[in-house]
Protein backbone atom coordinates (compact mmCIF):
# COMPACT_ATOMS: atom_id res chain seq x y z
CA UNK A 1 -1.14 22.46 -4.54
CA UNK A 2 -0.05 21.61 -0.86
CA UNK A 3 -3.04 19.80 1.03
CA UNK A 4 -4.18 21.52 4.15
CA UNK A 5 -3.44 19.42 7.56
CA UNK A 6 -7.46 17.71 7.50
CA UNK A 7 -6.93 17.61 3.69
CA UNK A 8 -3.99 15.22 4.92
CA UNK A 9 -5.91 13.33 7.59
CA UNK A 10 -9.07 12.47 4.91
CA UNK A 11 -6.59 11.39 1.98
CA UNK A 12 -5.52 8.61 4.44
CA UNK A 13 -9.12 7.33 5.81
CA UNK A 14 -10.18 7.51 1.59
CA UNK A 15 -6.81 4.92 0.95
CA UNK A 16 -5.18 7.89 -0.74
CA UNK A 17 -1.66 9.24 -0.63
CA UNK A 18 -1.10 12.31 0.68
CA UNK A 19 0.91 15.33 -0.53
CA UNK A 20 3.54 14.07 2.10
CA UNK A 21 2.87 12.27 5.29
CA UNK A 22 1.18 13.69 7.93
CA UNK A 23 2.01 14.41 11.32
CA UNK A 24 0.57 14.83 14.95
CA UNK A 25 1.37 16.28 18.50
CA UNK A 26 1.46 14.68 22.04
CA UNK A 27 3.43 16.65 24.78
CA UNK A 28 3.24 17.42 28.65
CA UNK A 29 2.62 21.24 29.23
CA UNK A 30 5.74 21.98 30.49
CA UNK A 31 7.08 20.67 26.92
CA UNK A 32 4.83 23.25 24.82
CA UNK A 33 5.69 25.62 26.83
CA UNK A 34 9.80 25.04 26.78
CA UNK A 35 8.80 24.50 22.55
CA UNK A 36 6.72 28.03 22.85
CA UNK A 37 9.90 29.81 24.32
CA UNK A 38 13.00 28.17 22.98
CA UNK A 39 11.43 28.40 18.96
CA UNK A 40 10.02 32.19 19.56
CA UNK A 41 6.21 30.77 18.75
CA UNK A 42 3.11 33.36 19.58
CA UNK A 43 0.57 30.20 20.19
CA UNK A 44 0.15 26.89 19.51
CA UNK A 45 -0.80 27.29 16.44
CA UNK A 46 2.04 29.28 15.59
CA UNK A 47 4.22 26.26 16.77
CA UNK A 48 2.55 24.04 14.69
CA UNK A 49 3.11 25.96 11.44
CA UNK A 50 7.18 26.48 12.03
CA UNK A 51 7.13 22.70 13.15
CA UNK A 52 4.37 21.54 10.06
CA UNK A 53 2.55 19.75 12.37
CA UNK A 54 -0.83 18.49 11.31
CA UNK A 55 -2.06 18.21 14.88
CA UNK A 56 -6.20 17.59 15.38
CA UNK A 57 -8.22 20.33 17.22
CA UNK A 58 -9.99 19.02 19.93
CA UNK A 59 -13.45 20.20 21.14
CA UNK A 60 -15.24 19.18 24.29
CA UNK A 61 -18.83 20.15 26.15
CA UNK A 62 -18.60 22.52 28.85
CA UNK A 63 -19.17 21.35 32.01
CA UNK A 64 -22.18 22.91 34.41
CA UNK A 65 -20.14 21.39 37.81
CA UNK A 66 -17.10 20.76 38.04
CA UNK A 67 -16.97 18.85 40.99
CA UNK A 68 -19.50 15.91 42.80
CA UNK A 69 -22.17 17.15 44.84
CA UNK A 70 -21.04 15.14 47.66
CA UNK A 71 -17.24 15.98 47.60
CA UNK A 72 -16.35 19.75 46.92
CA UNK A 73 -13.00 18.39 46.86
CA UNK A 74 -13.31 15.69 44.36
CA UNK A 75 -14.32 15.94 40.06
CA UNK A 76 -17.71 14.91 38.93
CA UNK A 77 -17.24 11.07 39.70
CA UNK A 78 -16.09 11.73 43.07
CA UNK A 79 -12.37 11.22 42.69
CA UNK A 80 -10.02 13.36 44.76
CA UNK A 81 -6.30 14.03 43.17
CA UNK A 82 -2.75 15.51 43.97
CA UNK A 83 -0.31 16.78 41.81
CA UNK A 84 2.91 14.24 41.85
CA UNK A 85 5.97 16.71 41.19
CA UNK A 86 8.78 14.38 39.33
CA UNK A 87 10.59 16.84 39.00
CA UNK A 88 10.49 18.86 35.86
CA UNK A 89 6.75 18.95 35.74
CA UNK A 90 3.76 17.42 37.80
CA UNK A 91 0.87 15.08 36.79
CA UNK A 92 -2.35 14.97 38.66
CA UNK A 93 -2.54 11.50 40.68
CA UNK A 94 -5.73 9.78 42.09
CA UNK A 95 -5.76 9.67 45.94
CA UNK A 96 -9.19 8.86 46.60
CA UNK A 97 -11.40 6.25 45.24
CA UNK A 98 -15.29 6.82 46.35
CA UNK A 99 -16.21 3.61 45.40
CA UNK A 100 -13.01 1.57 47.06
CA UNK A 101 -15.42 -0.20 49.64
CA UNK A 102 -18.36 -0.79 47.66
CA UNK A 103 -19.54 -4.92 47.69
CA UNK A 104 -22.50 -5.09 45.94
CA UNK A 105 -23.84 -4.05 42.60
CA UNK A 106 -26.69 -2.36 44.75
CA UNK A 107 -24.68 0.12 46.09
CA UNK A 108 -22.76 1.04 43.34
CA UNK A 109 -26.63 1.53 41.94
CA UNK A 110 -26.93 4.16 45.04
CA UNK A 111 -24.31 6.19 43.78
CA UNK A 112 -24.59 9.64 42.53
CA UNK A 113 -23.07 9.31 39.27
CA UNK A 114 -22.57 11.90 37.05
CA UNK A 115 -25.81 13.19 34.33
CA UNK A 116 -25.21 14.18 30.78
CA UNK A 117 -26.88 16.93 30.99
CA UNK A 118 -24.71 18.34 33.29
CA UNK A 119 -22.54 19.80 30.30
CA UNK A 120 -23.28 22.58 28.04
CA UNK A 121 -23.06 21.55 24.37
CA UNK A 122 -23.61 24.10 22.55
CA UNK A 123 -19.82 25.20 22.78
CA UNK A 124 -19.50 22.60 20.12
CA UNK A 125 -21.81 24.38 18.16
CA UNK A 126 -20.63 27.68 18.38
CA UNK A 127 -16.75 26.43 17.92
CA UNK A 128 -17.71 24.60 14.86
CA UNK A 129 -19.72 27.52 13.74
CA UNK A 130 -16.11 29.52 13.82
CA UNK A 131 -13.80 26.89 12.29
CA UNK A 132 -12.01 27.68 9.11
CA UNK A 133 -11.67 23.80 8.58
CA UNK A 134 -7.96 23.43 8.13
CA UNK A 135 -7.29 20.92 10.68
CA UNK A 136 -9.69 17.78 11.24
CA UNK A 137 -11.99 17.68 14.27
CA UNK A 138 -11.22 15.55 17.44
CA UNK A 139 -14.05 14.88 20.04
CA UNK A 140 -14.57 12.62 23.06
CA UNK A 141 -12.97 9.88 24.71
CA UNK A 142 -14.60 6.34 25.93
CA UNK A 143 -12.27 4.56 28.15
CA UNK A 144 -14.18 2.86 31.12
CA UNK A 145 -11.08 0.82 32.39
CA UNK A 146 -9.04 3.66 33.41
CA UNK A 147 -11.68 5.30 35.24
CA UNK A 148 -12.97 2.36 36.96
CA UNK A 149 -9.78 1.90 38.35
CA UNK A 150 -9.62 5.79 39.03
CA UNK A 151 -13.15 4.76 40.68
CA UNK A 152 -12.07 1.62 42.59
CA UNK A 153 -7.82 1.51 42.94
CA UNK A 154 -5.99 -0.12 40.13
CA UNK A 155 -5.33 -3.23 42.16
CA UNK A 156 -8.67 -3.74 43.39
CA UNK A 157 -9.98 -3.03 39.33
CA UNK A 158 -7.84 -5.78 38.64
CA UNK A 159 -9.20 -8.00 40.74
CA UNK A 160 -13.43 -7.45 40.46
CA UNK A 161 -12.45 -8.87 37.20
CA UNK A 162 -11.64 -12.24 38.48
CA UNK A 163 -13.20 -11.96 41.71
CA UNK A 164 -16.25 -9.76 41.57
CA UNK A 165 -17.23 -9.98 37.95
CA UNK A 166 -21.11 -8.73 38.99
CA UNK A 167 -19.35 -5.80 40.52
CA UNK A 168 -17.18 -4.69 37.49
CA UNK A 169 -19.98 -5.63 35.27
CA UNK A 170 -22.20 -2.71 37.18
CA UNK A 171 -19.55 0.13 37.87
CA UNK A 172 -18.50 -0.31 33.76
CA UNK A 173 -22.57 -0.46 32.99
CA UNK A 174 -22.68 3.07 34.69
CA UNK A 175 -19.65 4.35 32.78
CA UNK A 176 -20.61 3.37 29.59
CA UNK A 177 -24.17 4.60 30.21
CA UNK A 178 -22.97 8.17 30.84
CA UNK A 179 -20.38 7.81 28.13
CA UNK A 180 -22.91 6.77 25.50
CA UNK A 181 -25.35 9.67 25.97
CA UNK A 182 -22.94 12.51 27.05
CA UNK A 183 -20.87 11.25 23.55
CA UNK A 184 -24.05 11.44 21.72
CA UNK A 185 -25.00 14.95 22.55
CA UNK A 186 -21.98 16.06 22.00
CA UNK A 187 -21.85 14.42 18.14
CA UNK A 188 -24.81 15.47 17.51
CA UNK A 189 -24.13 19.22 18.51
CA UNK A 190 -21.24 18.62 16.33
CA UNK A 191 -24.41 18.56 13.22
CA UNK A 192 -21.54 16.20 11.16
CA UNK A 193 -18.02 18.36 11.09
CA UNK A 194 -16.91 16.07 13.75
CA UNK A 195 -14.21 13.90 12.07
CA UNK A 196 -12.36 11.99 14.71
CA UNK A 197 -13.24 10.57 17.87
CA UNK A 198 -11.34 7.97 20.36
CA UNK A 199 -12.18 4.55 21.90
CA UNK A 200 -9.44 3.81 24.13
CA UNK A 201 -8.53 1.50 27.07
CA UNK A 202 -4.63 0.48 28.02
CA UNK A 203 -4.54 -3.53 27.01
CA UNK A 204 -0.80 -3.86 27.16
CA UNK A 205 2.08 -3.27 29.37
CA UNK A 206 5.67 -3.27 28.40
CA UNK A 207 6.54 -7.24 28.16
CA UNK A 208 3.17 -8.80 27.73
CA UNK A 209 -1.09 -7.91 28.01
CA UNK A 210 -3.05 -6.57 31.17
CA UNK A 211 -5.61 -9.09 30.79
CA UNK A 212 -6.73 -11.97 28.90
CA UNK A 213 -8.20 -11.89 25.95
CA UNK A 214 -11.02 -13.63 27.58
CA UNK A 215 -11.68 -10.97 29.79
CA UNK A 216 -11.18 -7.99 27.84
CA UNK A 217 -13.80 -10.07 25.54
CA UNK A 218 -16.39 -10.39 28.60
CA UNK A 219 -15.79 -6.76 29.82
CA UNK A 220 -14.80 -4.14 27.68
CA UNK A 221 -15.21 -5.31 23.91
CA UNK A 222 -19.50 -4.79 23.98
CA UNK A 223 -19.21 -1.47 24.60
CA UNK A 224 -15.99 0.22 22.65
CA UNK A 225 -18.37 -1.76 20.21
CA UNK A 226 -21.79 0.24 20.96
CA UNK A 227 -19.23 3.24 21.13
CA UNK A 228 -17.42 3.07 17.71
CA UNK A 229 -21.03 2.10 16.23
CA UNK A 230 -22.42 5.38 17.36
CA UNK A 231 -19.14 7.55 16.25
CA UNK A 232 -20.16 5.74 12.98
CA UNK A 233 -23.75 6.58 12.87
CA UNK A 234 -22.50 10.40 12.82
CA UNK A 235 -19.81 10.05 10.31
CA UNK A 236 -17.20 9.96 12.75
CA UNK A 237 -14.10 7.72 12.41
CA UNK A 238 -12.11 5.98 15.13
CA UNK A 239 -9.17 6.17 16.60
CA UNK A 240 -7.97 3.18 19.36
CA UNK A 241 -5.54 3.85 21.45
CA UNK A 242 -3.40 1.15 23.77
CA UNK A 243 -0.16 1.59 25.08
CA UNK A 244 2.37 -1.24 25.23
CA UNK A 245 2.63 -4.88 24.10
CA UNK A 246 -1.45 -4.88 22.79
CA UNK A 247 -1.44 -7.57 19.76
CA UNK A 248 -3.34 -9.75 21.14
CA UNK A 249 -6.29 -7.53 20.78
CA UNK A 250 -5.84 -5.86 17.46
CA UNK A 251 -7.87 -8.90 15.57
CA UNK A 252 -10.50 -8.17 17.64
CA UNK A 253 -10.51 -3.69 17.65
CA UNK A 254 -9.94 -4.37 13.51
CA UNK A 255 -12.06 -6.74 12.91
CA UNK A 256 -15.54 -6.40 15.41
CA UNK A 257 -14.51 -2.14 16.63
CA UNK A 258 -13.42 -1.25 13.43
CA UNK A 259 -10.94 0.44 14.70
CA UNK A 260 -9.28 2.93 11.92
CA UNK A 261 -6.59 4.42 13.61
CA UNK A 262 -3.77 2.65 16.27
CA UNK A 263 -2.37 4.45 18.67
CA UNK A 264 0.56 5.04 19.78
CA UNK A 265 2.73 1.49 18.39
CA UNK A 266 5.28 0.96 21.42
CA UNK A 267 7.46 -0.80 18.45
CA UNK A 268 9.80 -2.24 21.45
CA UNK A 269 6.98 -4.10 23.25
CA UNK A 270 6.39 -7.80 22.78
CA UNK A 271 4.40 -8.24 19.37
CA UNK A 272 4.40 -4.46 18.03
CA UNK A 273 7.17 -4.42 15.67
CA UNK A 274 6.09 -2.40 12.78
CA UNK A 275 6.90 -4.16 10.25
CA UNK A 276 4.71 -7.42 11.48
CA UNK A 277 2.12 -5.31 11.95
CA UNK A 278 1.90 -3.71 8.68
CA UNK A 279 1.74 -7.29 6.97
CA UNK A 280 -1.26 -8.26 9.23
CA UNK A 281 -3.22 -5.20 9.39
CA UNK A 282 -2.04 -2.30 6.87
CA UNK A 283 -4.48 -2.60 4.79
CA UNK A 284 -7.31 -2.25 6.90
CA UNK A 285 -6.14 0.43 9.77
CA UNK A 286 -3.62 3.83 9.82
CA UNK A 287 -1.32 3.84 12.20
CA UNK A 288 -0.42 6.49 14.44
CA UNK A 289 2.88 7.40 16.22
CA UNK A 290 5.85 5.02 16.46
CA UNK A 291 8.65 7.89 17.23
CA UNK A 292 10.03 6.08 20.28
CA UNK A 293 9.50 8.88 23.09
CA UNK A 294 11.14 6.32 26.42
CA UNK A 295 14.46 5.65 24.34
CA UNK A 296 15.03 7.45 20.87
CA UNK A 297 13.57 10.82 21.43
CA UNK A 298 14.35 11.71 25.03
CA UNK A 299 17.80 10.07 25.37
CA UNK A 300 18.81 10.01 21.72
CA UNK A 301 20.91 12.17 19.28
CA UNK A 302 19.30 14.00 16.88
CA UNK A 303 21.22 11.51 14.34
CA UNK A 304 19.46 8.85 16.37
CA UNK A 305 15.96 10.35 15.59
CA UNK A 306 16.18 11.33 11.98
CA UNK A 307 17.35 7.73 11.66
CA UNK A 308 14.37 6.20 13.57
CA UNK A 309 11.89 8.31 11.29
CA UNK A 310 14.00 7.40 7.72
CA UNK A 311 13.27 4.06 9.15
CA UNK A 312 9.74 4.08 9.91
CA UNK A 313 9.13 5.72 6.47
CA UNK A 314 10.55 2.66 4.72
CA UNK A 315 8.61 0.43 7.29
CA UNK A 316 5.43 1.80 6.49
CA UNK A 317 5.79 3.02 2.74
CA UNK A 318 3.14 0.03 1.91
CA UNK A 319 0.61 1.24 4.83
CA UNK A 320 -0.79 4.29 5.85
CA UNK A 321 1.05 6.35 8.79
CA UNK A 322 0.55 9.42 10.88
CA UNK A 323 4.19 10.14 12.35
CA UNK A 324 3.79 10.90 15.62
CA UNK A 325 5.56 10.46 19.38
CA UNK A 326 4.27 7.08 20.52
CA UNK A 327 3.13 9.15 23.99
CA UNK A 328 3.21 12.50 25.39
CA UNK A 329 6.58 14.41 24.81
CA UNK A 330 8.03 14.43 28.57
CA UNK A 331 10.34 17.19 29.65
CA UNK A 332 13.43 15.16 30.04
CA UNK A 333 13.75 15.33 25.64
CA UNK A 334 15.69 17.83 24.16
CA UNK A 335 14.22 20.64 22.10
CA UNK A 336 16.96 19.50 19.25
CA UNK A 337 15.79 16.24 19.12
CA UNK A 338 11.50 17.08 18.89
CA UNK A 339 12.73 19.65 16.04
CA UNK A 340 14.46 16.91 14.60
CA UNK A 341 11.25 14.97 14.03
CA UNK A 342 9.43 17.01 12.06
CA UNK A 343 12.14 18.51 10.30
CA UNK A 344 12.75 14.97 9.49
CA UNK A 345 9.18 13.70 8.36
CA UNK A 346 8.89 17.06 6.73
CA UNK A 347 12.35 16.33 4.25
CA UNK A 348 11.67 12.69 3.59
CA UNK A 349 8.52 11.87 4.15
């Protein structure tokens, strides 16, 4: 009897094999959309049953404001954006940071930061309520870095952490504070048919880390702790996700996080070749994406990406695998080659 797509998901967190190996779905908009169009697909959903995608459904409190009360112009935390047109889509790019100036751990205090219960949760409630359960159940998101530096300017975040640690220690108290109860709330609205949830935060670029172990130690390790232990607490199971060269870190998110789930394996980067990584963590943790979306899949043949996926099936055949593209699906890869993907996972794998 084929397995539904959570059926899928659950045989790989119980150490279990699968009817076949599952898959999952990153893209930009303006990729569904082209994918909508070009393969004659109602909906999503539609889309992911010609494609046999296995893709999570993601739920999310609703929020009361939607922007600060001090800004009209900025979100709740006071960050203003503008959409960065590259030229076959846009992405929504920080241009203010409220708390660029701030010196003191005072003043960062005397910020209006955003309230938990400024979000209605009962949409959880009621969407779980309607669920059929066929695909497993993705909610929240902790990852303090990228909004502190969404908060602060990405070179200034970089430097509190050497230069102003009592600074960074305050602005990523107040994150995880909000974080912690607005995540709560929302699990618990979930009343246990919540089954995934992520910790996040980017450790890696694409030759080497973004900080020292050290500091990612001092700064962010507590909390993705106090985070995964509460996604625990509700039955929920974790997903990490780092971009780039990240091995450094993965002793620690296995071992003290306990991480289940990494995201996205940049195979190319420094230290993530599959293989390696299967002998040093498969056992303990189910990896997630590896289809090379900045070589193989946007600049490939579709030759080049059935043999990239025949390849990661023999790679991972000891360990556990979600196939996946290691990011978002930009618009610059051809509809032939995403089709190629699953239609390759779904023959071999």
């Amino acid at each position: 009897m084929e397995m539904t797509p959570r059926a899928r998901w659950f045989a790989l967190m119980a150490g279990e094999r699968p009817d076949r190996i599952p898959t999952d779905y990153q893209a930009t908009p303006e990729v569904t959309a082209r994918l909508l169009r070009e393969l004659d697909c109602a909906n999503v959903e539609s889309l992911y049953r010609r494609l046999r995608i296995d893709a999570r459904r993601f739920i999310t409190a609703a929020p009361l404001r939607t922007h600060h009360p001090d800004d009209a112009e900025a979100d709740i935390w006071g960050v203003r954006y503008r959409k960065a047109d590259y030229g076959s889509g846009t992405y929504d790019e920080p241009v203010f940071h409220p708390l660029a100036h701030a010196a003191s751990p005072r003043e960062v205090d005397a910020w209006r930061w955003p309230d938990a219960s400024d979000f209605d949760y009962s949409v959880i409630t009621r969407f779980l309520d309607a669920d059929d359960g066929f695909r497993p159940i993705h909610c929240g998101c902790f990852e303090p870095f990228l909004l502190y530096g969404y908060l602060r300017g990405l070179e200034r975040s970089f430097e509190d952490l050497a230069l102003r640690p009592d600074l960074a220690l305050a602005i990523l108290g107040r994150i995880f504070a909000f974080h912690f109860e607005h995540l709560r709330r929302s699990f618990e609205a979930g009343g246990g048919r919540i089954d995934l949830t992520w910790v996040a935060e980017d450790l890696g670029a694409q030759t080497g880390p973004l900080m020292s172990l050290a500091t990612y130690r001092r700064f962010l390790l507590p909390h993705q702790i106090q985070i995964a232990d509460l996604a625990r607490s509700f039955g929920i199971h974790v997903m990490y996700h780092s971009d780039g060269a990240a091995r450094p870190f993965l002793p620690d998110l296995v071992n003290r996080v306990g991480i289940e789930f990494l995201n996205p394996i940049q195979w190319r980067c420094p230290g993530m070749d599959r293989a390696s990584l299967v002998a040093d963590f498969g056992d303990r943790i189910i990896f997630h994406g590896s289809i090379d979306n900045q070589w193989t899949l946007p600049f490939g043949s579709p030759d080049d990406v059935r043999s990239e996926v025949r390849e990661s099936i023999r790679i991972y055949e000891p360990a556990r695998w979600i196939c996946n593209p290691c990011h978002n699906l930009q618009p610059v890869t051809p509809t032939e080659n995403i089709v190629a993907m699953y239609e390759a996972i779904d023959a071999w794998g």
